[in-house]
Protein backbone atom coordinates (compact mmCIF):
# COMPACT_ATOMS: atom_id res chain seq x y z
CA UNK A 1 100.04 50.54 101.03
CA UNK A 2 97.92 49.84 104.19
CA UNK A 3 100.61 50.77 106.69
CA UNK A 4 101.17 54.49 105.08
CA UNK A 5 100.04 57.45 106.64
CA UNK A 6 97.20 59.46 104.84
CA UNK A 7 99.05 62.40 103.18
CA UNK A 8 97.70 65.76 103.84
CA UNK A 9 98.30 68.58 101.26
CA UNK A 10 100.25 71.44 102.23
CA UNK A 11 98.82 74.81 103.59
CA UNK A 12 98.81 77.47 100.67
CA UNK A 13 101.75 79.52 100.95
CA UNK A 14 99.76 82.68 101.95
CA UNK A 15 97.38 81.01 104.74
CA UNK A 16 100.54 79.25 106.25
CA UNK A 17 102.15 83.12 106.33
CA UNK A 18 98.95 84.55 107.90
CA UNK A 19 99.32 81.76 110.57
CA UNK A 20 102.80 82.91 111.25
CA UNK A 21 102.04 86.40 111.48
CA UNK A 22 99.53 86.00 113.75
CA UNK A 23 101.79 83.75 116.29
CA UNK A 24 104.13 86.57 116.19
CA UNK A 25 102.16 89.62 116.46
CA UNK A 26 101.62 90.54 119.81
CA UNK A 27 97.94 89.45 122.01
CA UNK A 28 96.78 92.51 121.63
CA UNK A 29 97.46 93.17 118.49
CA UNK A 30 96.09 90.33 116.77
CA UNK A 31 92.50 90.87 118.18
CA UNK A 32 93.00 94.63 116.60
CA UNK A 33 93.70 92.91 113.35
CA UNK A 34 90.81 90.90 113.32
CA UNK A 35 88.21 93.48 113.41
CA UNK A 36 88.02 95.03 109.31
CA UNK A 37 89.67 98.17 108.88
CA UNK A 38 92.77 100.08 109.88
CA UNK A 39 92.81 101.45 113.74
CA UNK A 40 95.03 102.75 115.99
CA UNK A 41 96.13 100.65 118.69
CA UNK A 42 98.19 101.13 122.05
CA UNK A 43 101.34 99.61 122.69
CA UNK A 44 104.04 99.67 125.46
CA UNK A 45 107.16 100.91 124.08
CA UNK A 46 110.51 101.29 126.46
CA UNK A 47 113.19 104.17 125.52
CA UNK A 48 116.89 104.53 126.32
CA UNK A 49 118.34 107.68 126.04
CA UNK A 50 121.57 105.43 125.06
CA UNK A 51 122.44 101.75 124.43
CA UNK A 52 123.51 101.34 127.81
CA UNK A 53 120.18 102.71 129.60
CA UNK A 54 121.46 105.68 131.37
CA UNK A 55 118.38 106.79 131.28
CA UNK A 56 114.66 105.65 130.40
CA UNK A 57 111.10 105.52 130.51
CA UNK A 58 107.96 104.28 128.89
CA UNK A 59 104.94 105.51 127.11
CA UNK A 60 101.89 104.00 125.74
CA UNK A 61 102.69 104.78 122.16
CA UNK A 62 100.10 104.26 118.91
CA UNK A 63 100.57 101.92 116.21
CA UNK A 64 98.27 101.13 112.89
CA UNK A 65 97.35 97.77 113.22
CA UNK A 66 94.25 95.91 110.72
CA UNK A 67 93.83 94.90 107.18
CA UNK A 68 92.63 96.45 104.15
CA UNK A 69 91.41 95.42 100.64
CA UNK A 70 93.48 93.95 98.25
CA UNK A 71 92.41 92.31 94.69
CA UNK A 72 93.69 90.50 91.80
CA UNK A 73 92.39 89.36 88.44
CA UNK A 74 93.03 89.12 84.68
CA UNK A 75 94.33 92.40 82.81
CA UNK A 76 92.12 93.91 80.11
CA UNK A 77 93.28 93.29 76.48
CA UNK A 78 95.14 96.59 76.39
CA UNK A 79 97.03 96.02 79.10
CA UNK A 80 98.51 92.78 77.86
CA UNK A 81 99.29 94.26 74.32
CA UNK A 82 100.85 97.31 76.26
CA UNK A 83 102.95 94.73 78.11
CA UNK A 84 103.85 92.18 75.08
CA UNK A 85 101.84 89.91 77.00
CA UNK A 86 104.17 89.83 80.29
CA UNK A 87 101.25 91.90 82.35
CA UNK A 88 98.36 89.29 82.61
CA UNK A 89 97.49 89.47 86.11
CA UNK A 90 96.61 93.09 87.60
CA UNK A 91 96.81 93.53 91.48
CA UNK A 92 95.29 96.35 93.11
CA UNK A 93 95.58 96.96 96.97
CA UNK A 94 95.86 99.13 99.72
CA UNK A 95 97.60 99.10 103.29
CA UNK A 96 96.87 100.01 106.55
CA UNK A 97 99.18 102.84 107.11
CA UNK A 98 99.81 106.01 109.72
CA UNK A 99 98.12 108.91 108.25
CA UNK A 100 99.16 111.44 110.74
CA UNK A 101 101.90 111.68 113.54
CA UNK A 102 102.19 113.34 116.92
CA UNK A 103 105.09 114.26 118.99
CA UNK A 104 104.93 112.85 122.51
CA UNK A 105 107.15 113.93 125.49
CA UNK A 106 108.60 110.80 127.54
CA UNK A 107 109.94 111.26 130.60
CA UNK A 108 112.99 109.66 131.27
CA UNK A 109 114.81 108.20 134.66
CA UNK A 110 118.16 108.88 135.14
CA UNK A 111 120.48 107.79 137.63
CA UNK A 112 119.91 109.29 141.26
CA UNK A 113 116.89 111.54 140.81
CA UNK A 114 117.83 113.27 137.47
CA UNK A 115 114.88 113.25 134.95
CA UNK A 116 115.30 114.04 130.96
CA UNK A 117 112.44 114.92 128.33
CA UNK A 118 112.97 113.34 125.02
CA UNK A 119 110.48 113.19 122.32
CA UNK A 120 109.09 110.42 120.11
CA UNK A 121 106.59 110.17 117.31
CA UNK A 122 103.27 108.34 117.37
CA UNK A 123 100.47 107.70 115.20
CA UNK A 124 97.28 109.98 115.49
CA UNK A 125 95.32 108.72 112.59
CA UNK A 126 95.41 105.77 110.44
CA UNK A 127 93.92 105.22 106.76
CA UNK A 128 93.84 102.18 104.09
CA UNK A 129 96.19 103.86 101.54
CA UNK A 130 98.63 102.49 98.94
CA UNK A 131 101.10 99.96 100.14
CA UNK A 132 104.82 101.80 99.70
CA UNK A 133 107.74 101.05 101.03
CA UNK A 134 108.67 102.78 103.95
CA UNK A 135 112.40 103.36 105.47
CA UNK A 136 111.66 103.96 109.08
């Protein structure tokens, strides 16, 4: 027993996902997420007018980035008779989302000295709202 190693318990799931996240997200966005609240927050973003870059350009696009509040805690009694007793946790929560979109003109580079327009969305305003799934 003297030779083991002291055993250290394991991360909770959600702090160990957090950790990830935040290795992933990019520099800049990560200090954005610290600070409370939902912001906009620049971001480079390349486009091809094709897959094999005929032409493109770049733009300083806006993104949502930050956190929101989120809650969970026992469901009232009528809730849980409602549910036959399945329902005893109720979550509520909200997500930092894109309230409002712009369309932005990018100019692209095409071969010789041939220049296209092409629009793209960003974000113009962001809000905590309710978390949906969104097919982008």
């Amino acid at each position: 027993m003297a030779d083991e190693a002291p055993r250290v318990p394991m991360a909770f799931p959600k702090t160990l996902l957090f950790c990830l996240l935040v290795m992933v997200v990019p520099k800049g966005w990560a200090q954005a997420a610290i600070t409370p609240g939902c912001h906009l927050h620049p971001f480079n973003v390349t486009v091809r007018s094709d897959r094999q870059g005929t032409c493109q350009g770049s733009h300083v696009a806006q993104a949502c980035v930050g956190h929101c509040e989120s809650s969970a805690f026992p469901s009232r009694r009528s809730v849980l008779v409602a549910s036959g007793y399945r329902h005893n946790i109720t979550s509520v929560s909200q997500c930092c989302t894109i309230s409002g979109l712009k369309k932005v003109k990018v100019r692209l580079q095409c071969a010789g000295s041939r220049r296209e327009d092409l629009e793209i969305f960003t974000a113009r305003a962001c809000q905590c709202d309710m978390c949906r799934l969104s097919r982008y």
